[in-house]
Protein backbone atom coordinates (compact mmCIF):
# COMPACT_ATOMS: atom_id res chain seq x y z
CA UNK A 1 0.67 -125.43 146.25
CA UNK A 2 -0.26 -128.79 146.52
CA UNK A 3 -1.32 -131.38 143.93
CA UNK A 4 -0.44 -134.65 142.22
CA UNK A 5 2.11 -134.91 140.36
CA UNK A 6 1.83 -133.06 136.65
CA UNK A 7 -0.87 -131.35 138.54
CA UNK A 8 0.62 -127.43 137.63
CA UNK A 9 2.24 -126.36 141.07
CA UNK A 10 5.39 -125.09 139.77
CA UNK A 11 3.47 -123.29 137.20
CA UNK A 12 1.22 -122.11 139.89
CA UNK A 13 3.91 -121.28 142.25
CA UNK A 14 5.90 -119.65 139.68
CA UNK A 15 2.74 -117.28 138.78
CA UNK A 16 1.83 -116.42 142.56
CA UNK A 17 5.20 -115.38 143.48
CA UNK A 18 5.76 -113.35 140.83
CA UNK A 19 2.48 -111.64 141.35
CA UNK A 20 3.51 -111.37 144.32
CA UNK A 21 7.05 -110.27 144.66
CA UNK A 22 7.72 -113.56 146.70
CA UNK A 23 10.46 -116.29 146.70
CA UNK A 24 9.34 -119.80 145.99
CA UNK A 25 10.39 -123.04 148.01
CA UNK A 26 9.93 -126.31 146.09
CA UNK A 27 10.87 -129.52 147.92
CA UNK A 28 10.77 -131.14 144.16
CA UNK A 29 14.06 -128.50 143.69
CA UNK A 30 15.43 -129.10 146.39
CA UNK A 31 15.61 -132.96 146.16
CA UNK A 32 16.82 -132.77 142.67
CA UNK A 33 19.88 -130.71 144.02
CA UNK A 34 20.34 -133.51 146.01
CA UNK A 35 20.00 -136.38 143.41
CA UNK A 36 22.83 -134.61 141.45
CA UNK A 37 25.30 -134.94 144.19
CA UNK A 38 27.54 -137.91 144.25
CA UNK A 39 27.50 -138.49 147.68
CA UNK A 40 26.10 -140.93 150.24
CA UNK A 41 23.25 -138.35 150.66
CA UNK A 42 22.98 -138.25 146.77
CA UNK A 43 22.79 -141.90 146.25
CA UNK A 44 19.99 -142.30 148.94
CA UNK A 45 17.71 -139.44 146.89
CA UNK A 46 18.67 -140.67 143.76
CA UNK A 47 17.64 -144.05 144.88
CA UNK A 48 13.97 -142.84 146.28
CA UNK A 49 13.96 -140.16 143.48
CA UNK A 50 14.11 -142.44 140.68
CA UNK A 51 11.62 -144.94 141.67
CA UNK A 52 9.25 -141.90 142.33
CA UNK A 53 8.98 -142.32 146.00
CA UNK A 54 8.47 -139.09 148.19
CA UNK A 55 11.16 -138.75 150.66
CA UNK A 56 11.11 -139.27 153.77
CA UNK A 57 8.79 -136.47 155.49
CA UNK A 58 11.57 -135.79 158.18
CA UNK A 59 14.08 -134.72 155.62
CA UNK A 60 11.31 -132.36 153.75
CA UNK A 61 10.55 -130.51 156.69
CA UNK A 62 14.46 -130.15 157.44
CA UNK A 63 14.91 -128.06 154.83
CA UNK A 64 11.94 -126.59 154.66
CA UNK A 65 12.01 -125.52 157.98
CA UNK A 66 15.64 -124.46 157.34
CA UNK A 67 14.96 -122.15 154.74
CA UNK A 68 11.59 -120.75 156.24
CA UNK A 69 14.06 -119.73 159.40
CA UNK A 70 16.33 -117.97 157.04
CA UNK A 71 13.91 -115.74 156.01
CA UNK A 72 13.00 -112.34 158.02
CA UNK A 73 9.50 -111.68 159.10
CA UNK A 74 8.57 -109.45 156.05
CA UNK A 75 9.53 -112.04 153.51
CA UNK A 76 6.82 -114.07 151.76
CA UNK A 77 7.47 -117.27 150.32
CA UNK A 78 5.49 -119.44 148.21
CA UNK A 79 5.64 -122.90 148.62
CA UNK A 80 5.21 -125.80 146.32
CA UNK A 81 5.10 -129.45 147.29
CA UNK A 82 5.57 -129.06 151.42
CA UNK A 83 3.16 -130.86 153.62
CA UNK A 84 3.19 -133.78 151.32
CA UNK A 85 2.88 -136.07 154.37
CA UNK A 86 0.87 -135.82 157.56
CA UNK A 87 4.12 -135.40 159.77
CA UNK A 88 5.38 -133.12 157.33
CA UNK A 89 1.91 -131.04 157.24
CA UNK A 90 1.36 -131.10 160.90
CA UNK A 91 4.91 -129.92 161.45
CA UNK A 92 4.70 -127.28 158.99
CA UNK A 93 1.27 -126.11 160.64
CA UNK A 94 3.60 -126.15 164.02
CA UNK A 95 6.20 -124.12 162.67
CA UNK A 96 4.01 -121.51 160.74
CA UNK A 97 1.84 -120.94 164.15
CA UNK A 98 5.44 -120.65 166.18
CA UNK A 99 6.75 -118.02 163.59
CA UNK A 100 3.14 -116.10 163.44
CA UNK A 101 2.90 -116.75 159.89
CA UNK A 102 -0.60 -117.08 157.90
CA UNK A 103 -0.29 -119.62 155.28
CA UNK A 104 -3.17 -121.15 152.84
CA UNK A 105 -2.87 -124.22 150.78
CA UNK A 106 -4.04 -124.04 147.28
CA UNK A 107 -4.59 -127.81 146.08
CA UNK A 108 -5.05 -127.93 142.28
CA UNK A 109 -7.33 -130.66 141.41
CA UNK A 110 -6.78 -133.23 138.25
CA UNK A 111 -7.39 -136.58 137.37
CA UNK A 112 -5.02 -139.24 136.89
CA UNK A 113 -5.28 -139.74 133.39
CA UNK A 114 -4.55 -135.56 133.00
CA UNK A 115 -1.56 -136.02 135.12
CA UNK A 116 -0.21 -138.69 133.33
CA UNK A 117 -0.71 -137.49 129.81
CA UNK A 118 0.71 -134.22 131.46
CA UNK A 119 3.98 -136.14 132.81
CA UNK A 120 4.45 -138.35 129.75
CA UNK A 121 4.53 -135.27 127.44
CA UNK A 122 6.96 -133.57 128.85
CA UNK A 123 10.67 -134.47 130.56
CA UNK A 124 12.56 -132.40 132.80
CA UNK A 125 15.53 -134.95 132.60
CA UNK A 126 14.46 -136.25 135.99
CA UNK A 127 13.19 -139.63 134.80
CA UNK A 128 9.49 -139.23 135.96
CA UNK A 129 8.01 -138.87 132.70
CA UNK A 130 7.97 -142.62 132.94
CA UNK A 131 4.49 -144.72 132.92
CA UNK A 132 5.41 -147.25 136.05
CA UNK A 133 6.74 -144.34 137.57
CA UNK A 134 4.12 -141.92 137.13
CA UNK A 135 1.68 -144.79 138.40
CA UNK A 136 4.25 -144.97 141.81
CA UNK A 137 4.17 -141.28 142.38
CA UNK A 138 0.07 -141.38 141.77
CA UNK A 139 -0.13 -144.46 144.49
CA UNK A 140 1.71 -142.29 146.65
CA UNK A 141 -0.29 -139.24 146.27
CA UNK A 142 -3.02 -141.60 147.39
CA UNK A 143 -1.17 -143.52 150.41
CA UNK A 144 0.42 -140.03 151.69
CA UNK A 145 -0.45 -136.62 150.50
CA UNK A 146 -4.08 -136.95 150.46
CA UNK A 147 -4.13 -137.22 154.53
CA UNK A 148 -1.51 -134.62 154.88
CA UNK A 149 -4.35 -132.54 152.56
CA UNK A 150 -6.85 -133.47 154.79
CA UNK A 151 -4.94 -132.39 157.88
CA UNK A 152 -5.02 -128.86 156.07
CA UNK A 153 -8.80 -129.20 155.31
CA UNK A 154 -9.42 -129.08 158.92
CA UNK A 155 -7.49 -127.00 160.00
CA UNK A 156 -9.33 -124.51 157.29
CA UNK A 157 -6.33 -124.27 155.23
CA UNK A 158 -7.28 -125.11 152.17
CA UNK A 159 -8.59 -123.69 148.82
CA UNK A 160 -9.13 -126.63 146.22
CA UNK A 161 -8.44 -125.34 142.47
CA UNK A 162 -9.56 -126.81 139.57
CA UNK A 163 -6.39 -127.50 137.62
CA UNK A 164 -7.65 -128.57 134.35
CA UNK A 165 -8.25 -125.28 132.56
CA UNK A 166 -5.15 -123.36 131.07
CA UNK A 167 -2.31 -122.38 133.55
CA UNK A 168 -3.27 -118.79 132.70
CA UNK A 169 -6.77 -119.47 133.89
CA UNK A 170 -6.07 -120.98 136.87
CA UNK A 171 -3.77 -118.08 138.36
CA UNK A 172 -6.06 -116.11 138.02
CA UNK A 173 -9.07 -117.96 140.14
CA UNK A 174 -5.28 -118.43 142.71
CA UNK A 175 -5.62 -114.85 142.55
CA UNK A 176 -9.18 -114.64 143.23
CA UNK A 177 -9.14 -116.61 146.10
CA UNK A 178 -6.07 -115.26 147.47
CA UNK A 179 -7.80 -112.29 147.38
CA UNK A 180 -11.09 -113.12 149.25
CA UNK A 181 -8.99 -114.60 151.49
CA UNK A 182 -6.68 -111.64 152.70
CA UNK A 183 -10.49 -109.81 152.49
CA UNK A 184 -11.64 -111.66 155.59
């Protein structure tokens, strides 16, 4: 799942992999495990984190990569938030080709103004419901993601969602899709 920020992956993801049966992976988690430790390692997050900067796209795909190793052949995962730089995509691209495993990208589309009365309306106790910081995050979704979406678009990755109906409406046209997909 891929998106802007307040854009409904983790709903998304949620829904998929429990339609599914699959494990989710969500760099957003991951780094907010990290932000909580108070460590050097926690105090460079925390410092990017807050501000509402994406990581860098090395340390994404590190544990990304280390958890999509982990996991036998058999095992699905859905994934929200990965790819969410160029490097980052085309590595991911390199790594699912290496372990022979399909993936699609489902980018759920919504404004700015959706996302950000989305973000300010809610607070996961991470700081981002935040205006300035929601505006940072949006900037880059611009500067970064949207090449690393791009990269997926040609490599005919990519199903683009509309993300503004209700979340229960938009599983199911993830479902849909999905489904015409695998039909192929």
């Amino acid at each position: 799942m891929m998106g802007k920020t307040g854009s409904g992956k983790g709903t998304q993801s949620e829904l998929l992999a429990k339609k599914l049966g699959y494990g989710i992976f969500s760099t957003g988690d991951e780094f907010r495990k990290f932000r909580k430790r108070e460590d050097f390692l926690g105090g460079l997050v925390r410092e990017a984190y807050d501000q509402g900067l994406l990581m860098p796209h090395w340390f994404a795909s590190y544990i990304f990569e280390d958890a999509l190793l982990k996991l036998s052949p058999e095992q699905g995962l859905v994934c929200e938030g990965i790819g969410r730089k160029e490097p980052e995509a085309r590595l991911f691209h390199d790594v699912a080709g290496w372990l022979k495993r399909d993936y699609l990208v489902f980018e759920l589309v919504v404004s700015d103004e959706e996302v950000t009365k989305r973000m300010l309306s809610r607070d996961r106790g991470d700081g981002l419901n935040d205006e300035e910081k929601i505006k940072v995050r949006l900037r880059e979704y611009r500067e970064f993601t949207e090449a690393a979406i791009n990269f997926f678009k040609a490599e005919g990755r990519v199903i683009s969602i509309d993300g503004m109906p209700s979340p229960e409406k938009i599983h199911e046209e993830v479902v849909k899709k999905l489904a015409e997909y695998n039909a192929r």
